[in-house]
N, C-alpha and C. Protein backbone atom coordinates (compact mmCIF):
# COMPACT_ATOMS: atom_id res chain seq x y z
N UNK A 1 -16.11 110.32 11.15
CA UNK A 1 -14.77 109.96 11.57
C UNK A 1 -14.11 111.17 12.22
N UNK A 2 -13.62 110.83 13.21
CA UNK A 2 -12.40 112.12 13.82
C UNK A 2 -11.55 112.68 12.43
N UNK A 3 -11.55 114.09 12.76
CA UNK A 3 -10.24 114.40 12.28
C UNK A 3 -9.04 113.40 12.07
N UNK A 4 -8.41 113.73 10.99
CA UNK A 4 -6.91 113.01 10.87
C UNK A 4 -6.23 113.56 12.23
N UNK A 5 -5.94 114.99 11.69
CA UNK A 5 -5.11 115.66 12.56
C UNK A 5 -5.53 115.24 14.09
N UNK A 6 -6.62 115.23 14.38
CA UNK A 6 -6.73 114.62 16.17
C UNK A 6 -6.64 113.26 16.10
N UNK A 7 -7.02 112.36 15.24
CA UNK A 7 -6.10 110.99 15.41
C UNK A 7 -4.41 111.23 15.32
N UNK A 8 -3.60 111.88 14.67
CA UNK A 8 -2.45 111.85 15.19
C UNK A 8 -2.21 112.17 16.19
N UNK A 9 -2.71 113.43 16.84
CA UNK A 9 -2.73 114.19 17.59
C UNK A 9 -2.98 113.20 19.11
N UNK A 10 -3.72 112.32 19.09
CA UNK A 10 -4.06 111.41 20.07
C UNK A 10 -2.54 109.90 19.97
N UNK A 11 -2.63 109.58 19.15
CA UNK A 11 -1.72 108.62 19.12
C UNK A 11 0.14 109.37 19.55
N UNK A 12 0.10 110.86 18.93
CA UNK A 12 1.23 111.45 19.41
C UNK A 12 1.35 111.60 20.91
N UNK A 13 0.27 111.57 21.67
CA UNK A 13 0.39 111.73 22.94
C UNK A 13 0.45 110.69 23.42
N UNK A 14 -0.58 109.22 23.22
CA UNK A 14 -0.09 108.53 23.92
C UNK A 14 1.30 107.62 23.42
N UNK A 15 2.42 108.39 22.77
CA UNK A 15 3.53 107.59 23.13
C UNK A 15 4.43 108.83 23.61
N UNK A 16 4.18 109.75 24.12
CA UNK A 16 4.65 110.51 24.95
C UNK A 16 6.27 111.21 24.91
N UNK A 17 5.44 111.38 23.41
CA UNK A 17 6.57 112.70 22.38
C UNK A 17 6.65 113.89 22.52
N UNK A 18 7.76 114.20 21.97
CA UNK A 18 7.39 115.82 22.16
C UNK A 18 7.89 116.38 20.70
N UNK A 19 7.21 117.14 20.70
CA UNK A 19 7.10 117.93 19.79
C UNK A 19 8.04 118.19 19.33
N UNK A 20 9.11 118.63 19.30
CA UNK A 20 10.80 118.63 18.98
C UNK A 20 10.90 117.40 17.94
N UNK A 21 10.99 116.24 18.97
CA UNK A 21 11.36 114.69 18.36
C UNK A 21 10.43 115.47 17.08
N UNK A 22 9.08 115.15 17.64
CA UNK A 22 8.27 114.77 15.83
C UNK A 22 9.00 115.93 15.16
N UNK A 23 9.03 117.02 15.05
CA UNK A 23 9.12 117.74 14.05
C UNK A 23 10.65 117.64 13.13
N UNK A 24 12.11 117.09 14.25
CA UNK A 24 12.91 116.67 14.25
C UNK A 24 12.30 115.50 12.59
N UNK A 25 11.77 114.41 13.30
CA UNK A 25 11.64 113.27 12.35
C UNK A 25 10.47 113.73 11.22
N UNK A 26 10.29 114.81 11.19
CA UNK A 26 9.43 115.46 9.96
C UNK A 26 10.32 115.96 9.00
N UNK A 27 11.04 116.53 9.90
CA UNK A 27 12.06 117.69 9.40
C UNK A 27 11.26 118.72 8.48
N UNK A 28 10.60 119.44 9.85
CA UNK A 28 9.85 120.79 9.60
C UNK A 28 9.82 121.51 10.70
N UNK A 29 9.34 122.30 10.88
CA UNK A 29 9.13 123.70 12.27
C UNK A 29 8.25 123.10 13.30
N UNK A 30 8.30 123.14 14.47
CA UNK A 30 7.37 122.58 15.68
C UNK A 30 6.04 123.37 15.71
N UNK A 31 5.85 124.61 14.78
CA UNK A 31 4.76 125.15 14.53
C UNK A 31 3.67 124.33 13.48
N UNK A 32 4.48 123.80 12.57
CA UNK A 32 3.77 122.64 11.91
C UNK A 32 3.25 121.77 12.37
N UNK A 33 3.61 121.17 13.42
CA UNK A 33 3.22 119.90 13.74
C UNK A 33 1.91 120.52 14.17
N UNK A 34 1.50 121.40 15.06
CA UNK A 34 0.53 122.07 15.80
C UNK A 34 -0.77 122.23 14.60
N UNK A 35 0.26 122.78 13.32
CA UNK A 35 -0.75 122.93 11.94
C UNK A 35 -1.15 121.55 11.67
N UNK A 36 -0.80 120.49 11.93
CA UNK A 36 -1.14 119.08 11.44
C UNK A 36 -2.18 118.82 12.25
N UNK A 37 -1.80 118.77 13.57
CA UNK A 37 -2.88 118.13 14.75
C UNK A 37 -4.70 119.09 14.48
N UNK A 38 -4.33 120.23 13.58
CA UNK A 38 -5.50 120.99 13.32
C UNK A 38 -6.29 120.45 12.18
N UNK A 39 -5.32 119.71 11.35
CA UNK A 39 -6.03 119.21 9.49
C UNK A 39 -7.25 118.53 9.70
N UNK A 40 -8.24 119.08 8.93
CA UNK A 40 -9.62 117.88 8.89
C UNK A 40 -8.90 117.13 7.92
N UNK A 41 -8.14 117.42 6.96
CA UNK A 41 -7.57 116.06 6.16
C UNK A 41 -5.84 116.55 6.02
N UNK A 42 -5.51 115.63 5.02
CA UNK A 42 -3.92 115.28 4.63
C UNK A 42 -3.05 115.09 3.59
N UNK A 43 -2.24 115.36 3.13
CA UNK A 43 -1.58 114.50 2.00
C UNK A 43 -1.20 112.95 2.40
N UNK A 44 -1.30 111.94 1.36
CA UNK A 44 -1.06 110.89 1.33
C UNK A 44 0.18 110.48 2.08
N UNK A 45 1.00 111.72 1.31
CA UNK A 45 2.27 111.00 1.32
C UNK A 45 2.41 111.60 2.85
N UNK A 46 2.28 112.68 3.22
CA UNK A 46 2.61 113.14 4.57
C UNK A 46 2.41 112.06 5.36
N UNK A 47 0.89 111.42 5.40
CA UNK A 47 0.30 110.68 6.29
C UNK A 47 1.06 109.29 6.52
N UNK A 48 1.73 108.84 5.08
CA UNK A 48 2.68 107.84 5.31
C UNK A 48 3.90 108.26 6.18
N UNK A 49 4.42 109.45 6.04
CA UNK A 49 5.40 109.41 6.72
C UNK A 49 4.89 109.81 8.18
N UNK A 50 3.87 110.26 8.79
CA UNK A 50 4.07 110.18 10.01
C UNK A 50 3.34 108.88 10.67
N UNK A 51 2.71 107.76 9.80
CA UNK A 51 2.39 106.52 10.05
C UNK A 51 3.62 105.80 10.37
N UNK A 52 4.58 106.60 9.65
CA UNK A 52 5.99 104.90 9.55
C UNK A 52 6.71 105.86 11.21
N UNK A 53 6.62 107.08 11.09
CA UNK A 53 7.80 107.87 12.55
C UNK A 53 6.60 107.44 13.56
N UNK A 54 5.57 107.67 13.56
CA UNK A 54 4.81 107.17 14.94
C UNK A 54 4.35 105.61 14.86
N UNK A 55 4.46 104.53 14.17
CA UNK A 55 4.48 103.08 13.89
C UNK A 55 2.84 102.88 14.27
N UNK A 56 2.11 103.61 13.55
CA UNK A 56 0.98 103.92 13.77
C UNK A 56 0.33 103.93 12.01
N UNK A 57 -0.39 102.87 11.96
CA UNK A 57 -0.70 103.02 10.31
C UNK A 57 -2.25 103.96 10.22
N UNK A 58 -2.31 105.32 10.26
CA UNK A 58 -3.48 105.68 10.17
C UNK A 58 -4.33 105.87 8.63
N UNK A 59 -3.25 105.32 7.61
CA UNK A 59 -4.13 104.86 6.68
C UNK A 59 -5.19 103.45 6.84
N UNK A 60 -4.83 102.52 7.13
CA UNK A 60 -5.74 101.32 7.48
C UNK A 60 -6.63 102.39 8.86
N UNK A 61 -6.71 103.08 9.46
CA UNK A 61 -7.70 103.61 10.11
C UNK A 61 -8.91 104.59 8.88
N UNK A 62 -8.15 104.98 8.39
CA UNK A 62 -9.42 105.81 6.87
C UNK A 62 -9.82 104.68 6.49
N UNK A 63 -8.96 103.46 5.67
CA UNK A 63 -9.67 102.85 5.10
C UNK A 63 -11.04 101.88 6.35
N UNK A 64 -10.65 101.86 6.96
CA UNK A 64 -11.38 101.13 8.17
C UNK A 64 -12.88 101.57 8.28
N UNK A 65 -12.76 103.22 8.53
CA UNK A 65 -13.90 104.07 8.26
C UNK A 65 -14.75 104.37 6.83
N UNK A 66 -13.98 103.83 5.54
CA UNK A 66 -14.84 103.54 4.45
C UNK A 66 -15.29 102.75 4.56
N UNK A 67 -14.80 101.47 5.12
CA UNK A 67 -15.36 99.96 4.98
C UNK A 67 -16.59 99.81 6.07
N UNK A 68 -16.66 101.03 6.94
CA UNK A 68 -18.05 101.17 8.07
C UNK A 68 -18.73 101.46 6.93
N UNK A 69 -18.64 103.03 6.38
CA UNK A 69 -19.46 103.26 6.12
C UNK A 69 -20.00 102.29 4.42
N UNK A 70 -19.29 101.95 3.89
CA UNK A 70 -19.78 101.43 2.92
C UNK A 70 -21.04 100.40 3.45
N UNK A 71 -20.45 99.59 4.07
CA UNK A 71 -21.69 98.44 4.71
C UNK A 71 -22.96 98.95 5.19
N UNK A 72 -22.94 99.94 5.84
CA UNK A 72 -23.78 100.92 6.26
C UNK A 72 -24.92 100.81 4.83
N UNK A 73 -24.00 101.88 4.04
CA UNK A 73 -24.79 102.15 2.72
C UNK A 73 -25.68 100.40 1.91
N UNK A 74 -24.98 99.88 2.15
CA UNK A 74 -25.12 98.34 1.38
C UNK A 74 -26.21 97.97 2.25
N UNK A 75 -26.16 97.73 4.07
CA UNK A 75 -27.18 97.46 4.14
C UNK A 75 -28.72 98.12 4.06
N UNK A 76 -28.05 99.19 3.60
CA UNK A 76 -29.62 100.13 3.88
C UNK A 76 -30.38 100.19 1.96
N UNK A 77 -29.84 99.60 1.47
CA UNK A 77 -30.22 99.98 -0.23
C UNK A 77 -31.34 98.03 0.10
């Protein structure tokens, strides 16, 4: 699976934000956001909140990628 951080990182671009706004609707430093788009992973709760400010549920995208790979595993046993 991609990075978290470059799945936001991709969905932040294509709705053609800027960095201000997000960090604005984080309410954290615009240096952070830069630290996010880098995370191989996340906090939960973070991830909810930038799922609900970018209307982008990238939890159903993790779970999406367990449910590959589980089947994966299932069909191969």
């Amino acid at each position: 699976m991609t990075p978290i951080g470059e799945l936001i990182r991709i969905e932040f671009l294509k709705q053609e934000r800027s960095v201000a706004w997000f960090a604005r609707k984080l309410a954290c430093d615009r240096t952070n956001i830069y630290r996010i788009f880098e995370k191989q992973s996340i906090d939960t709760e973070q991830l909810k909140r930038i799922s609900i400010i970018l209307n982008h549920n990238f939890l159903a995208d993790i779970a999406n990628d367990v449910d590959d790979k589980l089947s994966v595993k299932n069909s191969q046993q």
